[in-house]
Protein backbone atom coordinates (compact mmCIF):
# COMPACT_ATOMS: atom_id res chain seq x y z
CA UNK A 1 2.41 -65.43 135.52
CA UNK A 2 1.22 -68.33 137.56
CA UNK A 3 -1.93 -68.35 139.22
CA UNK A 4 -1.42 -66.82 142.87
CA UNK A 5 -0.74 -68.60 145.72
CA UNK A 6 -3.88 -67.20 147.50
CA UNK A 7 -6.82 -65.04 146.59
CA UNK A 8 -6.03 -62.41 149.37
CA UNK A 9 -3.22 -61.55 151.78
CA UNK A 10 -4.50 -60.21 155.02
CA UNK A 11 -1.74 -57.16 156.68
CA UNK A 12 -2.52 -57.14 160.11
CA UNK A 13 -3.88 -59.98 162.76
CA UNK A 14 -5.98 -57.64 165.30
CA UNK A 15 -9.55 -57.47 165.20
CA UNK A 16 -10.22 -56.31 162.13
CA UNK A 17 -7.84 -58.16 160.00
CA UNK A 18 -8.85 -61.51 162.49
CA UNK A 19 -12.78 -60.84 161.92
CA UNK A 20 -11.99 -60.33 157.73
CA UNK A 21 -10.00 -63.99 158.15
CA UNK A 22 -12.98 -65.54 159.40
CA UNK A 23 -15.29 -64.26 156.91
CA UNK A 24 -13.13 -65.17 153.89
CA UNK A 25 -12.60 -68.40 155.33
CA UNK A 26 -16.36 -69.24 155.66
CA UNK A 27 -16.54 -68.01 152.22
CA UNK A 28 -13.75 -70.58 151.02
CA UNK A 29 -11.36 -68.37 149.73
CA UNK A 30 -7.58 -68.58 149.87
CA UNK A 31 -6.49 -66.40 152.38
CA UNK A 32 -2.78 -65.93 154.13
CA UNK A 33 -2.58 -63.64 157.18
CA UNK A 34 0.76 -62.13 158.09
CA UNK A 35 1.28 -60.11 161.85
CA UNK A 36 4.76 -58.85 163.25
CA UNK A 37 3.61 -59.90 166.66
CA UNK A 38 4.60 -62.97 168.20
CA UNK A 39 1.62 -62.94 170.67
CA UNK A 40 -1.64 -61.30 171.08
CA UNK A 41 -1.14 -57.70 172.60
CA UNK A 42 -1.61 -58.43 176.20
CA UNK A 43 -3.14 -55.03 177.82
CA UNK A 44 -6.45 -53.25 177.06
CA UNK A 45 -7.60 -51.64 173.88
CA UNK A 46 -10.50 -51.28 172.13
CA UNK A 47 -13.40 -51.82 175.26
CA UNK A 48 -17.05 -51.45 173.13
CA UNK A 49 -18.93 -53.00 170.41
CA UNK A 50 -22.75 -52.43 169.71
CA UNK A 51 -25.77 -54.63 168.57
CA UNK A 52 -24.41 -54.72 164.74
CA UNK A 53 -21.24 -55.93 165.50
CA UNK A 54 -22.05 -58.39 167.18
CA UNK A 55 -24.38 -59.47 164.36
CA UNK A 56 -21.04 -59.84 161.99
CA UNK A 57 -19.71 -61.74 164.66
CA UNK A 58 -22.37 -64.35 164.47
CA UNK A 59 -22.05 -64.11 160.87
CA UNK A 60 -18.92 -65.51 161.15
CA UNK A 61 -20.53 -68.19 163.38
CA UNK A 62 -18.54 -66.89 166.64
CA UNK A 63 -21.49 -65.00 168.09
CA UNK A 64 -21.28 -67.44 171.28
CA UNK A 65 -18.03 -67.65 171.74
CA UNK A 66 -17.75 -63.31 171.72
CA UNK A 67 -20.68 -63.74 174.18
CA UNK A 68 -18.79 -65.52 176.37
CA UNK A 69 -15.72 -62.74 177.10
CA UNK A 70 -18.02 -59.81 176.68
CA UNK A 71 -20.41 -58.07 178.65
CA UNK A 72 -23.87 -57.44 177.43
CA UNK A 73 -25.63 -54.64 178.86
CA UNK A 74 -28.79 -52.47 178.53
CA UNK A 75 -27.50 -49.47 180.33
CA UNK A 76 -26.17 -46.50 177.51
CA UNK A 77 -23.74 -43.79 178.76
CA UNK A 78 -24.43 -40.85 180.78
CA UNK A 79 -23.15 -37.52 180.16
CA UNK A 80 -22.69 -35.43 183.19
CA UNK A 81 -21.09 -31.94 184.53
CA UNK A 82 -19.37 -30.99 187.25
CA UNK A 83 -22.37 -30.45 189.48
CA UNK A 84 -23.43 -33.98 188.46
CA UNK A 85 -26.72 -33.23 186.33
CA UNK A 86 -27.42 -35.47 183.45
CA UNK A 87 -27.06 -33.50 179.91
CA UNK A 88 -27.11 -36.54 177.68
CA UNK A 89 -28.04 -39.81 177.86
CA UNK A 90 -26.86 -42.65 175.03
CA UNK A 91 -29.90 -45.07 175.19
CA UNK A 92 -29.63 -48.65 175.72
CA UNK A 93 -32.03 -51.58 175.31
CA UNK A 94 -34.11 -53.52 177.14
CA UNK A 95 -33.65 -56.83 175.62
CA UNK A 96 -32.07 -57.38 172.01
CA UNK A 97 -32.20 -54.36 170.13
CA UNK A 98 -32.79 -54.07 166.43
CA UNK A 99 -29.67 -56.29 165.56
CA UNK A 100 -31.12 -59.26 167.71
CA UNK A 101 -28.71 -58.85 170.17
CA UNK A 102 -28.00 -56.59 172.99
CA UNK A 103 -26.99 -53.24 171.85
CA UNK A 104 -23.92 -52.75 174.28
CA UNK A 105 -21.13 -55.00 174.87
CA UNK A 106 -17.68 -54.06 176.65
CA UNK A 107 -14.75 -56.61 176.58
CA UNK A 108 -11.17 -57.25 177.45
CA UNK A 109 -9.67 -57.21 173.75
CA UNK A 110 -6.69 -60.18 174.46
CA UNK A 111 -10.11 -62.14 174.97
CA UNK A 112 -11.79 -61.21 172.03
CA UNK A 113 -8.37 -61.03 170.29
CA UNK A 114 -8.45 -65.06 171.48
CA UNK A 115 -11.68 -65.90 170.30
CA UNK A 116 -11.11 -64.22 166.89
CA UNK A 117 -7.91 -66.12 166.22
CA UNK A 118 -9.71 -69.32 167.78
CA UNK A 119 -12.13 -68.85 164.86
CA UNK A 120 -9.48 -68.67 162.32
CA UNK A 121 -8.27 -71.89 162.84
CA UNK A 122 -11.24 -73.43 162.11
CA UNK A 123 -10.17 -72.82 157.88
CA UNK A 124 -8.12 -75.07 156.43
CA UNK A 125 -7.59 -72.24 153.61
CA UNK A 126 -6.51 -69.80 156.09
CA UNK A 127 -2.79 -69.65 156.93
CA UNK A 128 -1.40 -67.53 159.57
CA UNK A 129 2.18 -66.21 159.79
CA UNK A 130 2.92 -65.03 162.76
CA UNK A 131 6.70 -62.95 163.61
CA UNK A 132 6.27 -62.07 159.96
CA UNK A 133 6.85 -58.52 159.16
CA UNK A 134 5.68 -56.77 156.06
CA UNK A 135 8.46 -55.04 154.19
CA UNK A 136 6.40 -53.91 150.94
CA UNK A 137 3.65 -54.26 148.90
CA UNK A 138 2.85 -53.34 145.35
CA UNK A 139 0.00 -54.06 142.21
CA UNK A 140 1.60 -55.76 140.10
CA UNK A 141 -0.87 -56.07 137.71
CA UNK A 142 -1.97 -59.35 137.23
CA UNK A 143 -1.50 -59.71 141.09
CA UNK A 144 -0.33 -58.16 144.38
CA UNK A 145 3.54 -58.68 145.75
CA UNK A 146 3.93 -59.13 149.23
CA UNK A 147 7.63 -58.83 150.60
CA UNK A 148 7.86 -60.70 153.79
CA UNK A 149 10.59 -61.08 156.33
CA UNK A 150 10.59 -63.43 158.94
CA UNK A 151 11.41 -61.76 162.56
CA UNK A 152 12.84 -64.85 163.96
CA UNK A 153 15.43 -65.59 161.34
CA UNK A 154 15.76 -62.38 159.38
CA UNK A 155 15.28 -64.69 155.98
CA UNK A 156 13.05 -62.90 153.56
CA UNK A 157 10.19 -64.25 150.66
CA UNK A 158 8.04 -62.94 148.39
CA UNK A 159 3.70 -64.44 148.73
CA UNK A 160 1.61 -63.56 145.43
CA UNK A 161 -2.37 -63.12 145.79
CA UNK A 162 -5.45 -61.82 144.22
CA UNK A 163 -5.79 -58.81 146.66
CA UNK A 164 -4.18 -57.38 149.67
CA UNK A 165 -6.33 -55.72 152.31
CA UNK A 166 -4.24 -53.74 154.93
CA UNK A 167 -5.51 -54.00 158.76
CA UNK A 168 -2.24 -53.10 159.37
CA UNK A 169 -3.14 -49.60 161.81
CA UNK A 170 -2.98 -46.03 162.21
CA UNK A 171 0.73 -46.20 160.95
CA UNK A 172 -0.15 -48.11 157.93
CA UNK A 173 2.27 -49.80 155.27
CA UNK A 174 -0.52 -50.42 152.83
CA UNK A 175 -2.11 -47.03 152.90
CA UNK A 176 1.73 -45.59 152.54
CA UNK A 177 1.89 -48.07 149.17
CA UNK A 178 -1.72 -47.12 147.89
CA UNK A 179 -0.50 -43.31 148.32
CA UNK A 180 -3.35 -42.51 150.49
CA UNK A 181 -4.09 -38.87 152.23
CA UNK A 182 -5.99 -38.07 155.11
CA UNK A 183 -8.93 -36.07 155.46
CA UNK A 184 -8.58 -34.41 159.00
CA UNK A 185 -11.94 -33.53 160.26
CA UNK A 186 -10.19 -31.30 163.23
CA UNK A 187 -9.77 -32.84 166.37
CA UNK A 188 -6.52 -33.82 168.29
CA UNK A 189 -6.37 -34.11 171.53
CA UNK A 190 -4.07 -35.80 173.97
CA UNK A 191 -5.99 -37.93 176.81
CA UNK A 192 -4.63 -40.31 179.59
CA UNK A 193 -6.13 -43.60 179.33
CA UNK A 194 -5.81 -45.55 182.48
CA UNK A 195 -6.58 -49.34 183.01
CA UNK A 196 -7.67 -50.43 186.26
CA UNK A 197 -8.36 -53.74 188.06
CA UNK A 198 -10.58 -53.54 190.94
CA UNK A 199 -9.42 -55.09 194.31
CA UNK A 200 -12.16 -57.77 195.13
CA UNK A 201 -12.64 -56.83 198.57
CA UNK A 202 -13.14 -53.19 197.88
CA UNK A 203 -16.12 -51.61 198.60
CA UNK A 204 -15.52 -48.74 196.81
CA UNK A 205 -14.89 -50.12 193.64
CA UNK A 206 -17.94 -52.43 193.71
CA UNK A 207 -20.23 -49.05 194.09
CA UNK A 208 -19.12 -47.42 190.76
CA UNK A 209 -21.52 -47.67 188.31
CA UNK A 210 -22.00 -50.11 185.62
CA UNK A 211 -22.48 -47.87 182.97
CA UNK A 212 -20.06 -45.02 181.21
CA UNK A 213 -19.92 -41.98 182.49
CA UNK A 214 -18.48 -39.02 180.60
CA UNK A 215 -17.56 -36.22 183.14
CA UNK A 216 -18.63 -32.87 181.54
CA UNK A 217 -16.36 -30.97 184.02
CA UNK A 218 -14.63 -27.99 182.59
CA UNK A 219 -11.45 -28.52 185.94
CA UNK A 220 -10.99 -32.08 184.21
CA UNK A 221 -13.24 -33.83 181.35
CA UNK A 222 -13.11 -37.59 182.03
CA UNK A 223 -14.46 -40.88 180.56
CA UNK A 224 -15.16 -43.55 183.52
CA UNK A 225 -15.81 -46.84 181.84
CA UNK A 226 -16.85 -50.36 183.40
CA UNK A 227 -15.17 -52.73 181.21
CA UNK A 228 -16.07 -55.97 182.70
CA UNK A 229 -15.63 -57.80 185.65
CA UNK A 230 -13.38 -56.21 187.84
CA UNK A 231 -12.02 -54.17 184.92
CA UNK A 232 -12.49 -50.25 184.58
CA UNK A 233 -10.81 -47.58 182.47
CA UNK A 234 -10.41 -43.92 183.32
CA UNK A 235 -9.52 -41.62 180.39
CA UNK A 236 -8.20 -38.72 180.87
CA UNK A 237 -8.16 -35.12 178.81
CA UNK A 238 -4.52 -33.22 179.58
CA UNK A 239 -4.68 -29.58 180.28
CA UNK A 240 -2.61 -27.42 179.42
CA UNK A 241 0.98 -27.21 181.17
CA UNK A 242 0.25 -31.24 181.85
CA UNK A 243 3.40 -33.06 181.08
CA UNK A 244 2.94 -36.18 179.00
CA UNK A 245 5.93 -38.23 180.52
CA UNK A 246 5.02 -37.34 184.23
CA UNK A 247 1.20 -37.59 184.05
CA UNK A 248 1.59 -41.45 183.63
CA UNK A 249 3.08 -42.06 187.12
CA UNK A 250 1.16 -43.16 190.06
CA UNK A 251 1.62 -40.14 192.02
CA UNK A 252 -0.15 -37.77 189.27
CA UNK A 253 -3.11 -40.43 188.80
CA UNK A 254 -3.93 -41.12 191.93
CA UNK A 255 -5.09 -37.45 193.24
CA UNK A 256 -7.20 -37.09 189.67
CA UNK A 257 -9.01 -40.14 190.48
CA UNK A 258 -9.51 -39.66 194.20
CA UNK A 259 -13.15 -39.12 194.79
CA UNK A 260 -14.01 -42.60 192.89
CA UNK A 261 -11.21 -44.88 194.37
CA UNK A 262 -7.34 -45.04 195.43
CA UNK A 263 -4.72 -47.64 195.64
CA UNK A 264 -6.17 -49.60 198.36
CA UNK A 265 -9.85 -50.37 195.47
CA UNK A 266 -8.03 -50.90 192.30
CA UNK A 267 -4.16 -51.44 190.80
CA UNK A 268 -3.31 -49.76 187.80
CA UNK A 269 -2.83 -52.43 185.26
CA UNK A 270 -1.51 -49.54 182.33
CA UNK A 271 -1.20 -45.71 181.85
CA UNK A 272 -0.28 -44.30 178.86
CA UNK A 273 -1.15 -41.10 176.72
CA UNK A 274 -2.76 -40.96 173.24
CA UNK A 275 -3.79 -38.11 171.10
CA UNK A 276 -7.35 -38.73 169.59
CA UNK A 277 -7.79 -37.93 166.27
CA UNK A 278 -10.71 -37.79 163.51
CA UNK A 279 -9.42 -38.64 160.27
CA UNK A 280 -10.62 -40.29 157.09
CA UNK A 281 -8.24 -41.65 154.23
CA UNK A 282 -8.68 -41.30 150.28
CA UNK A 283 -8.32 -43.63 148.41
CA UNK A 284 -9.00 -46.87 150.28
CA UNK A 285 -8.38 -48.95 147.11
CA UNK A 286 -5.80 -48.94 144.46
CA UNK A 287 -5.86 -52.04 142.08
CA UNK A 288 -5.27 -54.52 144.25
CA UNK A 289 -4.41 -52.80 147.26
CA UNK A 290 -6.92 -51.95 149.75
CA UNK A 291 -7.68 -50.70 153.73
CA UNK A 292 -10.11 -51.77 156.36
CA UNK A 293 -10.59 -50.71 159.84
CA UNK A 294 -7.56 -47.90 161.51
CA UNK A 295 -5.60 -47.89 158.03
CA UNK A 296 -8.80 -46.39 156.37
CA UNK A 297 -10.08 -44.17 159.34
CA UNK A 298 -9.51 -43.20 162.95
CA UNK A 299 -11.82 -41.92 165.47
CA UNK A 300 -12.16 -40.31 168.69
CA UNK A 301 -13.53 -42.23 171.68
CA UNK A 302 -16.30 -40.62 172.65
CA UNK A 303 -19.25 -42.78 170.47
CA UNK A 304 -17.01 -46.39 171.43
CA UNK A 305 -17.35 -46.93 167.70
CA UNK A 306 -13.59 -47.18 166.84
CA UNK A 307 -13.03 -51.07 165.86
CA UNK A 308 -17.03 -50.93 164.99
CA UNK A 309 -16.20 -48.82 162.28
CA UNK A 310 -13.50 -51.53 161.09
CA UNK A 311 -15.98 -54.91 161.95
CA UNK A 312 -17.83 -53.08 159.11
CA UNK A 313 -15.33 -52.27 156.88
CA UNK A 314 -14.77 -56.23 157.19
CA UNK A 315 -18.05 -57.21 156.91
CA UNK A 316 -18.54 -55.16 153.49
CA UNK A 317 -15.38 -56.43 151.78
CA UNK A 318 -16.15 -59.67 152.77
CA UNK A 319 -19.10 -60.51 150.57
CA UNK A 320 -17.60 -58.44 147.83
CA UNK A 321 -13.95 -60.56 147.47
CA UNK A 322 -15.42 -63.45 147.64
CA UNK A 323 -18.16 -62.81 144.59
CA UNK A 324 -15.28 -61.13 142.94
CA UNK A 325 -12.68 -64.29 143.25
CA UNK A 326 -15.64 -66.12 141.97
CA UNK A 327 -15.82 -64.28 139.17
CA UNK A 328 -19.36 -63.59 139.72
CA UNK A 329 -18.69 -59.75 140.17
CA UNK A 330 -16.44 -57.40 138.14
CA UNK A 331 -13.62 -55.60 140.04
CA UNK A 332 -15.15 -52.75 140.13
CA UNK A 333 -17.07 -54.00 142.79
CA UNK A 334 -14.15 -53.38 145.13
CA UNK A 335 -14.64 -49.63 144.59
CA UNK A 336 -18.11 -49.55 145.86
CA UNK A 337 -16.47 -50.40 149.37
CA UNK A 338 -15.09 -46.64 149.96
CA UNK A 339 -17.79 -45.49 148.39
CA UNK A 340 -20.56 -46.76 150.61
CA UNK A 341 -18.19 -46.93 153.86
CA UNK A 342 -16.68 -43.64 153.86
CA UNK A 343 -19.57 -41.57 154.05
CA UNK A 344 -21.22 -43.75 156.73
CA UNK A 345 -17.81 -43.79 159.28
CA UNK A 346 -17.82 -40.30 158.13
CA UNK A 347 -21.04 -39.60 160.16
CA UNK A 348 -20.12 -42.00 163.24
CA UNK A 349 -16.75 -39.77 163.43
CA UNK A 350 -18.54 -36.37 162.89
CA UNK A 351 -20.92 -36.99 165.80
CA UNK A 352 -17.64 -38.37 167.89
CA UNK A 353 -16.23 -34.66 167.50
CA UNK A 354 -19.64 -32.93 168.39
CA UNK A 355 -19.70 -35.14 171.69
CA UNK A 356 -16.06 -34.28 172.14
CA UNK A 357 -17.03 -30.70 172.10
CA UNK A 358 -19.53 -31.07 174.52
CA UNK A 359 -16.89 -33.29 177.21
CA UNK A 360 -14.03 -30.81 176.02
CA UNK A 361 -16.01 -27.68 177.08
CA UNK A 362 -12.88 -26.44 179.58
CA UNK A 363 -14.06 -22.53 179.25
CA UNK A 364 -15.80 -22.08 182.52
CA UNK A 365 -18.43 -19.76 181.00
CA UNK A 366 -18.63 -21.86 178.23
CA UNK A 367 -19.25 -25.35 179.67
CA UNK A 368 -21.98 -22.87 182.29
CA UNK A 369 -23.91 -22.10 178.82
CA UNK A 370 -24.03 -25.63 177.68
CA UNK A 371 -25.40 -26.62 181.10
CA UNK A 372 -27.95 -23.78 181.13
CA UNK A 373 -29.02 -25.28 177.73
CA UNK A 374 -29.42 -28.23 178.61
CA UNK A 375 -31.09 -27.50 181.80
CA UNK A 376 -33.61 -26.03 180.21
CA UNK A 377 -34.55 -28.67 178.11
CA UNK A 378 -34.13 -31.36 180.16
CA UNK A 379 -31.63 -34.40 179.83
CA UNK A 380 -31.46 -35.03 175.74
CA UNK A 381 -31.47 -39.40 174.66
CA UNK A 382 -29.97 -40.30 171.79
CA UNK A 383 -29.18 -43.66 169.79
CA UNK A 384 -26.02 -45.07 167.64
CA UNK A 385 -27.22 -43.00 164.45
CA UNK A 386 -27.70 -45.68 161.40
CA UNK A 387 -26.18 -43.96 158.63
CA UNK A 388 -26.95 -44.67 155.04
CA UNK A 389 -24.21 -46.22 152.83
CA UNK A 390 -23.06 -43.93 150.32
CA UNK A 391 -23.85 -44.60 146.74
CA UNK A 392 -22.88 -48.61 145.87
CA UNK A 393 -24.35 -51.79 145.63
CA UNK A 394 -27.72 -50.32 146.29
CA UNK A 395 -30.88 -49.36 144.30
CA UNK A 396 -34.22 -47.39 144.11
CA UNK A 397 -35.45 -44.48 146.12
CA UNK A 398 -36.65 -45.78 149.29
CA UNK A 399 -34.99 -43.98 151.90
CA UNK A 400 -34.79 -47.71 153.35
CA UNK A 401 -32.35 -48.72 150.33
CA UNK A 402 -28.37 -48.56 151.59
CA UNK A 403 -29.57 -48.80 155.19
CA UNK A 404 -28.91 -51.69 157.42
CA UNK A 405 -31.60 -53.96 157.55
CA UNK A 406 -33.04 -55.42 161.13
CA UNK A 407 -32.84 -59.12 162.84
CA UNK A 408 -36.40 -59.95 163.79
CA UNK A 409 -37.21 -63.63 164.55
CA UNK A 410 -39.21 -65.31 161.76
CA UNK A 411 -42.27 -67.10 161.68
CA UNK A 412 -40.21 -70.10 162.85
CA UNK A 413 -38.97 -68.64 165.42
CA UNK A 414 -35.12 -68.20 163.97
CA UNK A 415 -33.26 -65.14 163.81
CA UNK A 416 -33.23 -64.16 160.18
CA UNK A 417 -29.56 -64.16 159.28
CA UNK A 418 -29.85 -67.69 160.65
CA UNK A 419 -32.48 -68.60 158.25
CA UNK A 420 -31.20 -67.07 155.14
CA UNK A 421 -27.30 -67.66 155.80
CA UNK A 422 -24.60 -65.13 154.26
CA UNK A 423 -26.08 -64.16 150.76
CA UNK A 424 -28.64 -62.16 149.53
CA UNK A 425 -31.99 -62.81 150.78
CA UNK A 426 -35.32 -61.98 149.22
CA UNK A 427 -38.25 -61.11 152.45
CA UNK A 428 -41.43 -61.14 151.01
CA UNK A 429 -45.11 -60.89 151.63
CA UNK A 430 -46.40 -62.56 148.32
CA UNK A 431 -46.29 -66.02 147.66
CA UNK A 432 -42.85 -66.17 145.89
CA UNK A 433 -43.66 -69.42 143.51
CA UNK A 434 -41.56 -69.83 141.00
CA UNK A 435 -39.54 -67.13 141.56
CA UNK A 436 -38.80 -68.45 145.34
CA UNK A 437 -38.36 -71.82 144.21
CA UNK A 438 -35.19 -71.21 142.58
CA UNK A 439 -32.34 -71.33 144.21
CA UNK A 440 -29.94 -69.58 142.51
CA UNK A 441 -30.88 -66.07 141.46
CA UNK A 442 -30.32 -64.15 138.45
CA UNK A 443 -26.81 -63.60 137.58
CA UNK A 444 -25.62 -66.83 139.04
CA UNK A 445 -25.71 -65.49 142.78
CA UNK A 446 -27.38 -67.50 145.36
CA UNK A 447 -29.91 -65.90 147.00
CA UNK A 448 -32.37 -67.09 150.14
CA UNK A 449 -36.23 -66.66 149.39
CA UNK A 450 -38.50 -65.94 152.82
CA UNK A 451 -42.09 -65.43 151.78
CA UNK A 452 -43.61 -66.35 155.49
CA UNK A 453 -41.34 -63.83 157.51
CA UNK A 454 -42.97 -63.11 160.05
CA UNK A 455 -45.04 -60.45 161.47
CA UNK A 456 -41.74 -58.18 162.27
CA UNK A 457 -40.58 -57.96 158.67
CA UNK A 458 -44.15 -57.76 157.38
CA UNK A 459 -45.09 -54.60 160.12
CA UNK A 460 -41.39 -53.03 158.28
CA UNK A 461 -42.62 -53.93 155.03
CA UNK A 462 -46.05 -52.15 155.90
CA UNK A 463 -44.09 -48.93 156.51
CA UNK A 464 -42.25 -48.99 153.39
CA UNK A 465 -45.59 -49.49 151.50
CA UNK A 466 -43.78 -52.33 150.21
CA UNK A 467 -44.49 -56.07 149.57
CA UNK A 468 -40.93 -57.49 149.41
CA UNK A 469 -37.07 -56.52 150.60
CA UNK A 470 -33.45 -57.57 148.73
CA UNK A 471 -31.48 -57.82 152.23
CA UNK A 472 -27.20 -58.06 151.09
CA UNK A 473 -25.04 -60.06 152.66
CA UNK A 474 -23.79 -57.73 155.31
CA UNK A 475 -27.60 -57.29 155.97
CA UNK A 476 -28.00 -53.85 154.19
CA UNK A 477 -30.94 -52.81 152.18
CA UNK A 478 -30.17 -53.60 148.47
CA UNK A 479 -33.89 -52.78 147.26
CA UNK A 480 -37.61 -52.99 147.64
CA UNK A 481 -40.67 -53.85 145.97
CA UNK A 482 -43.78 -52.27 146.06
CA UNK A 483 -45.33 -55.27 143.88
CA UNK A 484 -44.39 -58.47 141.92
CA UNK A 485 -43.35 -57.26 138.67
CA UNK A 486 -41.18 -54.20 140.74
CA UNK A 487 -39.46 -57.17 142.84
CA UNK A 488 -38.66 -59.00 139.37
CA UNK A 489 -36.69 -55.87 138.11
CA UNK A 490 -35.24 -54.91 141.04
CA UNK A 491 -33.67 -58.39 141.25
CA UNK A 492 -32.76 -58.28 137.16
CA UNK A 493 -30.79 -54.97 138.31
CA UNK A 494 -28.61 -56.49 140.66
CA UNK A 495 -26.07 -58.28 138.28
CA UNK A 496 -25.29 -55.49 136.76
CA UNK A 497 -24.84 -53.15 139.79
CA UNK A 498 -22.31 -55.89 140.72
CA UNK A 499 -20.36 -55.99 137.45
């Protein structure tokens, strides 16, 4: 067999698949995309992303270019019942959060879909096919078959790689080839989702709130979201004896969002229904096969973590193809990606469906207990949880090891993951010498050496007891080191974890 054409096929040009393309491309691999679509997809999606995505968006070196569509915001979201008391309250941040950045954004997604694909085309060694539809994929061993056929023409060709990754969507092709199941962790619900753009003269529509709103009222639960600009999205839970093909016309929307605005403050730009689900696949890899972002899981709304969950899936096969293709990890690697990422979207989803329970609450006695509970409490805050991986590319003890690691400004003054650059970095207290003067580390991987970071990472390192940190490449804890000689093993054990 010839050597393959490229070292991975991307399925799939949304955000996921586009955010994996620009990754892979900074890391110099070959790397083909192929998407049905002729264009981007025009009307709203996906609305949210959080301080860590945004931190794998400026490791792939777009970080100002997102910030330019998106809307930063230190506001969180409020949950509220019918009488309008405050139950819940998501925290924001005042100022960049842990990530270095703020720790809410909300977006148009044909703008960040632009950006994304803008960033693509930097690569040389990427290659984009639009109007070219996947017909099959398979392991064949040595490498993975692609069957493409082009929309346009109807002609059809075979492309050979290393790997396939499938972005390709709830309705998957590649999780139908790797044979995968889904775990349903038990919700389904249908909800409206309605689009709006405001009217720029409207007074109305310039007093709703700049921050999301979930409306804990057992008549009607409801999401009210400002997207940005003069963009807003209702969603909408049915009830029963709605009717899914009639609740999308004007006439049925209008009443249900009456005491906020009418036709005169905003236009409906889209209605349409969707059921929410909360499901997990198994397995995410098969040989050469694999799943990131809605292929590999789907989740319900109420967190804003859908496409997170897939920016992450990106960012941890990332680092992993590309030491693979280099041959400076064994395949096995590949595995560790489920592994580690299917517990942690796991926990993002599970909270999801507790919120859900709490805005689903349509029992009028019911949704009176929860507010007598939380009445007599008092509003509860909250924060994105920040799961640990499951078992991988991780070692020690520490319950710091497998979680994500913060971006504090250094001594000099530059965000970290600008300083050390995508590899593995090694944040220390001790004078490094001869150990930080290398620079390549054990195993042939290259790894940064900080031993002045700052007083940030040395006030984290203080409550780990510890005098160093191994930071990965998608910026989650690998080890630590309580001392020199504990530092020296820990970095002898990585080569092996990665073969």
């Amino acid at each position: 067999m010839a050597e393959p054409e490229f070292d991975v096929v991307v399925v799939g040009f949304g955000p996921v698949g586009a955010l994996l393309a620009n990754l892979l491309g900074r890391h110099g691999l070959r790397v083909l995309v192929l998407e049905r679509d002729a264009d981007i997809h025009p009307l709203p999606r996906a609305v949210h992303f959080d301080g860590e995505v945004m931190r794998v968006f400026q490791a792939a070196g777009l970080a100002e270019a997102v910030g330019s569509v998106a809307r930063a915001t230190s506001k969180g979201m409020h949950f509220v019942n019918a009488a309008g008391e405050t139950l819940m309250v998501r925290r924001g941040a005042d100022g960049p959060g842990p990530h270095g950045w703020a720790n809410n954004w909300y977006f148009h997604q044909p703008e960040l879909d632009a950006v994304l694909r803008e960033g693509v085309a930097r690569f040389a060694n990427v290659e984009v096919r639009l109007r070219h539809e996947v017909m099959a994929v398979r392991d064949a061993g040595t490498h993975a078959s692609v069957a493409v056929r082009e929309v346009a023409t109807g002609a059809s060709s075979e492309r050979t790689a290393r790997y396939v990754v499938g972005c390709d969507g709830a309705r998957s092709l590649v999780r139908d080839a790797i044979g995968a199941s889904m775990l349903d962790l038990g919700l389904h619900q249908p909800w409206l989702v309605v689009d709006v753009v405001a009217r720029p003269r409207s007074e109305r529509a310039q007093r709703l709130p700049d921050y999301t709103v979930q409306h804990c009222d057992p008549r009607r639960p409801m999401t009210r979201v400002h997207v940005k600009g003069l963009r807003h999205r209702w969603e909408i839970m049915l009830m029963p004896g709605d009717d899914e093909a009639e609740i999308v016309r004007p006439a049925r929307i209008w009443p249900m969002l009456a005491r906020a605005v009418g036709p005169d403050d905003v236009r409906i730009e889209r209605a349409a229904v969707y059921t929410f689900h909360a499901l997990v696949a198994a397995p995410w890899r098969r040989g050469r096969l694999m799943l990131a972002g809605d292929s590999a899981h789907q989740t319900p709304p109420f967190l804003g973590q859908g496409m997170c969950a897939g920016i992450r899936d990106a960012a941890n096969l990332a680092w992993k193809l590309e030491l693979v293709v280099a041959g400076a990890a064994g395949e096995s690697l590949l595995d560790t990606c489920e592994a580690e990422r299917s517990l942690h979207v796991r926990e993002f989803i599970e909270l999801a469906v507790r919120l859900g329970a709490v805005i689903q609450a349509t029992d009028p006695d019911a949704a009176e207990a929860r507010d007598a509970e939380f009445r007599a409490s008092g509003p509860r805050m909250f924060d994105f949880p920040q799961p640990r991986l499951g078992r991988g590319v991780w070692a020690g003890d520490s319950p710091a090891c497998g979680v994500v690691f913060p971006q504090p400004r250094l001594a000099d003054g530059r965000r970290l993951d600008e300083a050390v650059g995508n590899r593995f970095a090694v944040l220390s207290v001790l004078p490094l010498g001869t150990l930080g003067a290398r620079t390549r580390g054990p195993g042939g991987l290259d790894l940064a050496f900080v031993d002045a970071p700052g007083p940030e990472v040395e006030e984290w390192l203080a409550r780990q007891e510890a005098v160093a940190v191994i930071v990965r490449p998608d910026r989650y804890v690998f080890g630590i080191a309580r001392n020199e000689a504990e530092l020296r093993r820990t970095l002898d054990e990585l080569p092996s974890l990665l073969h």
